[in-house]
Protein backbone atom coordinates (compact mmCIF):
# COMPACT_ATOMS: atom_id res chain seq x y z
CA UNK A 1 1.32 30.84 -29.73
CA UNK A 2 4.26 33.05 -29.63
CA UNK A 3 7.92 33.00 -28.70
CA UNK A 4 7.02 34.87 -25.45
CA UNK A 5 3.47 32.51 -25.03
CA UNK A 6 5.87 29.40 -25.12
CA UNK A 7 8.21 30.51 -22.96
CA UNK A 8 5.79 31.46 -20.17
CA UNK A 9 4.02 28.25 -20.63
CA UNK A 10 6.84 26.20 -20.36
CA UNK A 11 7.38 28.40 -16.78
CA UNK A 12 4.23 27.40 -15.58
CA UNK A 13 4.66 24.11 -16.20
CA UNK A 14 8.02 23.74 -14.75
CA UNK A 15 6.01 25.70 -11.55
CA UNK A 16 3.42 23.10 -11.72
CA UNK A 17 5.72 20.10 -11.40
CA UNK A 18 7.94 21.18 -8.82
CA UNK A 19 4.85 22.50 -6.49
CA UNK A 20 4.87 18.55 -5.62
CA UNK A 21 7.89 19.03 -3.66
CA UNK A 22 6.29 21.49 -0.79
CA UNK A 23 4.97 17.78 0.55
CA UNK A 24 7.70 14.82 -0.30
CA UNK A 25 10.71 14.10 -1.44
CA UNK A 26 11.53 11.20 -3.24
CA UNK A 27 14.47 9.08 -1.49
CA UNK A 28 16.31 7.19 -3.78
CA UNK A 29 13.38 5.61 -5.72
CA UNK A 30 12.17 4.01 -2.69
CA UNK A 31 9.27 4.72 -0.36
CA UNK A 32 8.35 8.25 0.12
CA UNK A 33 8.76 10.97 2.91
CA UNK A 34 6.56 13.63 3.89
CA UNK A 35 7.58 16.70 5.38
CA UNK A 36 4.56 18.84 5.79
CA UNK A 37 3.29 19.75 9.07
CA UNK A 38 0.69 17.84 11.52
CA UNK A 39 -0.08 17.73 14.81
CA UNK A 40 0.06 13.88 15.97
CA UNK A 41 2.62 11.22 17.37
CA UNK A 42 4.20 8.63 16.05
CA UNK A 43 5.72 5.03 16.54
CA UNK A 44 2.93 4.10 19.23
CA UNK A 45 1.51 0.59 19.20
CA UNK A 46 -2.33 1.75 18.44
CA UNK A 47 -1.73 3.48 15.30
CA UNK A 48 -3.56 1.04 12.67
CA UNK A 49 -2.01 3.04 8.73
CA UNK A 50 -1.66 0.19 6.38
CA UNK A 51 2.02 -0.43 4.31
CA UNK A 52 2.89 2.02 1.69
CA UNK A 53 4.34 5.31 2.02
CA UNK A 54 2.78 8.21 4.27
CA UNK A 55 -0.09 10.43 3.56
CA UNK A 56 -1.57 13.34 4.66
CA UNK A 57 -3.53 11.56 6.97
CA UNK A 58 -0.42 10.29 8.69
CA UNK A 59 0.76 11.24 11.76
CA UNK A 60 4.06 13.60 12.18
CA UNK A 61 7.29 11.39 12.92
CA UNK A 62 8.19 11.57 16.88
CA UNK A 63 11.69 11.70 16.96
CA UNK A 64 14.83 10.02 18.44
CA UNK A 65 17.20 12.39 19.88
CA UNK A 66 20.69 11.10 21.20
CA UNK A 67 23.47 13.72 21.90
CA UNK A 68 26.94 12.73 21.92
CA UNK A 69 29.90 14.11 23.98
CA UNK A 70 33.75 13.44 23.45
CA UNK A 71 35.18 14.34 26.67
CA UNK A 72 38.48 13.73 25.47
CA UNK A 73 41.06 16.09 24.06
CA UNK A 74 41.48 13.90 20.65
CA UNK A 75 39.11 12.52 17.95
CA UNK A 76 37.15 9.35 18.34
CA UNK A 77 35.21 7.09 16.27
CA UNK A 78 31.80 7.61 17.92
CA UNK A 79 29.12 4.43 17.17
CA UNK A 80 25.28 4.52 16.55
CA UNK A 81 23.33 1.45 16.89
CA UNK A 82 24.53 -1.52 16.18
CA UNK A 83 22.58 -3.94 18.58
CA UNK A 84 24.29 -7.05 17.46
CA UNK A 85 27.83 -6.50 17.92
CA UNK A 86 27.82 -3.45 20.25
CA UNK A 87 24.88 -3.91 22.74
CA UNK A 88 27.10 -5.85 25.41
CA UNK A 89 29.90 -4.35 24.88
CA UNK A 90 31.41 -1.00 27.28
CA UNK A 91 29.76 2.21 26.56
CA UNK A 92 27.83 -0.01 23.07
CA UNK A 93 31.20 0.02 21.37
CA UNK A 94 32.23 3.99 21.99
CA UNK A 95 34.99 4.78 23.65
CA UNK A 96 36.21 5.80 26.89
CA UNK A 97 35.06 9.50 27.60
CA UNK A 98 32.29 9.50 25.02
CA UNK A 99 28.96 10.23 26.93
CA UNK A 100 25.85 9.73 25.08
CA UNK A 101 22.33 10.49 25.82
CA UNK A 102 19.14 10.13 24.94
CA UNK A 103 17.38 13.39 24.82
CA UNK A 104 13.71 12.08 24.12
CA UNK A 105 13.47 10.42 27.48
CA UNK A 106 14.61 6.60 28.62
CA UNK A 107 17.86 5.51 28.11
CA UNK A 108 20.33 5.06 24.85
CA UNK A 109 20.28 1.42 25.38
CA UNK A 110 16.53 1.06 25.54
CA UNK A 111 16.91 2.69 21.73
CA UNK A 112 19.34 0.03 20.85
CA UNK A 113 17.25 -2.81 22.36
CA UNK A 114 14.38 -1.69 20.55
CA UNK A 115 16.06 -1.78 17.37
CA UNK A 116 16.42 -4.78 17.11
CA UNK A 117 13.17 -5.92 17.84
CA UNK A 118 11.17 -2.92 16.39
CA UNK A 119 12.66 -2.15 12.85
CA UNK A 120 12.29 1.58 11.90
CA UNK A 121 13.05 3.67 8.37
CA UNK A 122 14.74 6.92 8.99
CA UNK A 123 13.97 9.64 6.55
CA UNK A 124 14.68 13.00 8.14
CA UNK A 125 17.94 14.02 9.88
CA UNK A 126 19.11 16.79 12.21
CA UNK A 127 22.66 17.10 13.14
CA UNK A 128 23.09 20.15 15.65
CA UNK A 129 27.39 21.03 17.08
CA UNK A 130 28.90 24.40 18.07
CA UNK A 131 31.71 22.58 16.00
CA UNK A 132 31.36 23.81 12.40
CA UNK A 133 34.25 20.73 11.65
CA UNK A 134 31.57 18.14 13.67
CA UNK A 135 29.55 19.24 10.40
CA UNK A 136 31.68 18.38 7.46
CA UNK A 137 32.54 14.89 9.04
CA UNK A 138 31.83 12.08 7.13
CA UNK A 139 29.44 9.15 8.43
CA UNK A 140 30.20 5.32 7.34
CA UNK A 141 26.70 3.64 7.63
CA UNK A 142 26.95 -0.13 7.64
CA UNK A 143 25.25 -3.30 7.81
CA UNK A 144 26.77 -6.48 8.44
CA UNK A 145 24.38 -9.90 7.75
CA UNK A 146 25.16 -13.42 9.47
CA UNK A 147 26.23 -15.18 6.12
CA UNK A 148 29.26 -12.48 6.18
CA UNK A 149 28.20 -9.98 3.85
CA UNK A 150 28.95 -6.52 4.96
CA UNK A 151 27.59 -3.15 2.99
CA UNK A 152 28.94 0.18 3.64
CA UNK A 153 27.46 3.75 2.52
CA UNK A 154 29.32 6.97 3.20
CA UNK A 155 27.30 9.86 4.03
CA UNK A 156 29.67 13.46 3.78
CA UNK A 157 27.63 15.92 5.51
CA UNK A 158 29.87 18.69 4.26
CA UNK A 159 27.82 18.53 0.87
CA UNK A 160 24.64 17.83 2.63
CA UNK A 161 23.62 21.39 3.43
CA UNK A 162 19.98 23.25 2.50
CA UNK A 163 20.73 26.28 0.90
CA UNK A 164 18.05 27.82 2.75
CA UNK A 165 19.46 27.37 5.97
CA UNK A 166 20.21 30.26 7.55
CA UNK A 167 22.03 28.49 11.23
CA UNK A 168 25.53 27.35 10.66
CA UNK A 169 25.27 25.04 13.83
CA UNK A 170 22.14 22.74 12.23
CA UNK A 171 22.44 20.20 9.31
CA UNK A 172 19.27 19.24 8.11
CA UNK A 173 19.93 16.05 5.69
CA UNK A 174 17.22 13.33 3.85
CA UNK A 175 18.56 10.37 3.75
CA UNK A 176 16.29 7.25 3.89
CA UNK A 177 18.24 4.52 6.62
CA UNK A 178 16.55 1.36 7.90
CA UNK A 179 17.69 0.25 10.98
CA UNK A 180 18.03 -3.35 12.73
CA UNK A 181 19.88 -5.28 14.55
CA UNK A 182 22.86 -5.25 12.06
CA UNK A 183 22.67 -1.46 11.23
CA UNK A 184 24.95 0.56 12.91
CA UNK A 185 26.61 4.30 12.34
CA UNK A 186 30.25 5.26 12.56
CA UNK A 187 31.15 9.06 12.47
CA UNK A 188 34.26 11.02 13.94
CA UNK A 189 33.51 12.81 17.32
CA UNK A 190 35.71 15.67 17.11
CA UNK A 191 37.80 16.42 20.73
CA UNK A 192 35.75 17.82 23.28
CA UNK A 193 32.83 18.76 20.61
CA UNK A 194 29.00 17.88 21.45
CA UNK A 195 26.85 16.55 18.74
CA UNK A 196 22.85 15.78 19.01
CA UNK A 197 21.93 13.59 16.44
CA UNK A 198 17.54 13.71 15.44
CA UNK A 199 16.54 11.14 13.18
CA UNK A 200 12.78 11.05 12.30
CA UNK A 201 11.19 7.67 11.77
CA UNK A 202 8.73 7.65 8.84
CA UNK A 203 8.41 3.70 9.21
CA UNK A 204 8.32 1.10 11.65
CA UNK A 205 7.49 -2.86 11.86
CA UNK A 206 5.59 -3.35 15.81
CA UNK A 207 5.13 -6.98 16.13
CA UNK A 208 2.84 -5.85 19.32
CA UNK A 209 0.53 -3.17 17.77
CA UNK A 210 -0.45 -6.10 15.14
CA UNK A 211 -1.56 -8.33 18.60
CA UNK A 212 -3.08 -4.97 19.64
CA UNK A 213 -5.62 -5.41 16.51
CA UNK A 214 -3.42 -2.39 14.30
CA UNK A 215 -1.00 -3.31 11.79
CA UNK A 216 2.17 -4.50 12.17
CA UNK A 217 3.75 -1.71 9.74
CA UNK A 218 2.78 2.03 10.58
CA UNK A 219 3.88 4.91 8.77
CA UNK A 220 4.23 8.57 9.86
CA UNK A 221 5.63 11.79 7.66
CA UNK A 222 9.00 13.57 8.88
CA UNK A 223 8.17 17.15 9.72
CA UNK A 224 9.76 19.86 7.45
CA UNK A 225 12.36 21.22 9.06
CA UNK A 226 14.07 23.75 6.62
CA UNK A 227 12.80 25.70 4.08
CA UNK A 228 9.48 27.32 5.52
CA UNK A 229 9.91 30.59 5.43
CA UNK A 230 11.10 30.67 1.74
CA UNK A 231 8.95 32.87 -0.29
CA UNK A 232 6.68 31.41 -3.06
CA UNK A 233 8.03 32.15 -6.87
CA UNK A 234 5.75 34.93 -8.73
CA UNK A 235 5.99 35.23 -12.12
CA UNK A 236 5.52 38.83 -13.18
CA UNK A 237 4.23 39.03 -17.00
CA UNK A 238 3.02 41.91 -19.06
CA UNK A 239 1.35 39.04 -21.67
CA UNK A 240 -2.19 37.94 -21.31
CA UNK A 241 -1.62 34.71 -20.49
CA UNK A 242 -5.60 33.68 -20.70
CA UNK A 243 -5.06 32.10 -24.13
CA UNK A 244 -2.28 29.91 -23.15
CA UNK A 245 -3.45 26.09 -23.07
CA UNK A 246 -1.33 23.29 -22.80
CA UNK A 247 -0.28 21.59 -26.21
């Protein structure tokens, strides 16, 4: 094998070994989420998938979608979840001219209710503001435990950006989040911007689907949001590559 043989080979067998990642990413060592496309729902009580990570026979996340408005002319520190110590309190813990909705149908509170009864794994993210500054914010995702111990994760969107997005008003960003009753989100709402947060379940415990005769943990794969239109790599060669075999 020549110089030119090896260095082809070792081409296709880079090629080979990233082709995995048109279907998952890895998050952190921890379970795995898909992003291919499908066709089904997700997070209903009849779906019976066993535990482990999705699969191509898994159904395509159905989002939540929760838009949030600062009507005020100065920054705020917006909140996200956080059943346990924001549920009862005035607007969940947001401030005074913060309006939040839930895009996806129901109400924001249902979302929080349910949260704390139905435990869910986030693994896809869309942020979407007409403020590029909204953007570049930093989020502070926390979770605080009865015996006092509290955890805290930034997450800078300003670094968080696909480099084959072409709209400057969407942030696509994977990062795996499981949310309960002591999960909640801080972020800064920039004055007077609009923000609509989509998170994509690709888990979820359902304490009723398991009395429905399913299982109690369902899994679905996070479409892929970014990225589709990128055109494959072709490796152009004037070498007959027909004797090339691995070593």
């Amino acid at each position: 094998m020549n110089s030119i043989e090896k260095e082809l080979h070792g081409y296709i067998n880079g090629s080979e070994r990233m082709s995995g990642f048109d279907s998952y990413d890895e998050m952190d060592g921890h379970d795995l989420s898909y992003f291919d496309d499908g066709d089904s729902s997700f997070d209903g009580d009849s779906f019976d998938y066993a535990g482990g990570a999705p699969n191509a026979s898994s159904p395509v996340s159905d989002p939540y979608v929760i838009q949030y408005v600062n009507g005020n002319a100065f920054d705020v520190t917006a909140i996200l979840f956080g059943y346990n110590d924001y549920f009862g309190a005035v607007n969940y813990g947001n401030p005074a001219g913060v309006t939040i909705t839930n895009l996806q149908g129901g109400t924001y509170g249902r979302l929080i209710a349910q949260s704390n009864n139905k435990f869910f794994k986030i693994g896809k993210w869309r942020f979407q503001s007409a403020s590029a500054s909204q953007l570049s914010q930093t989020l502070q995702l926390t979770h605080v435990d009865a015996n006092g111990k509290q955890y805290i994760t930034p997450l800078n969107l300003s670094i968080m950006r696909d480099a084959y997005q072409q709209q400057n008003d969407i942030l696509d960003v994977t990062k795996p989040v499981t949310v309960d009753g002591n999960t909640y989100i801080t972020f800064n709402l920039v004055a007077l911007a609009t923000i609509v947060i989509s998170m994509f379940p690709v888990s979820v415990i359902s304490g009723k689907a398991k009395l429905n005769g399913g299982s109690s943990y369902n899994t679905a794969k996070a479409p892929r949001l970014s990225g589709k239109n990128v055109a494959p790599v072709i490796i152009q060669t004037t070498q007959d590559v027909r004797g090339i075999t691995k070593n």
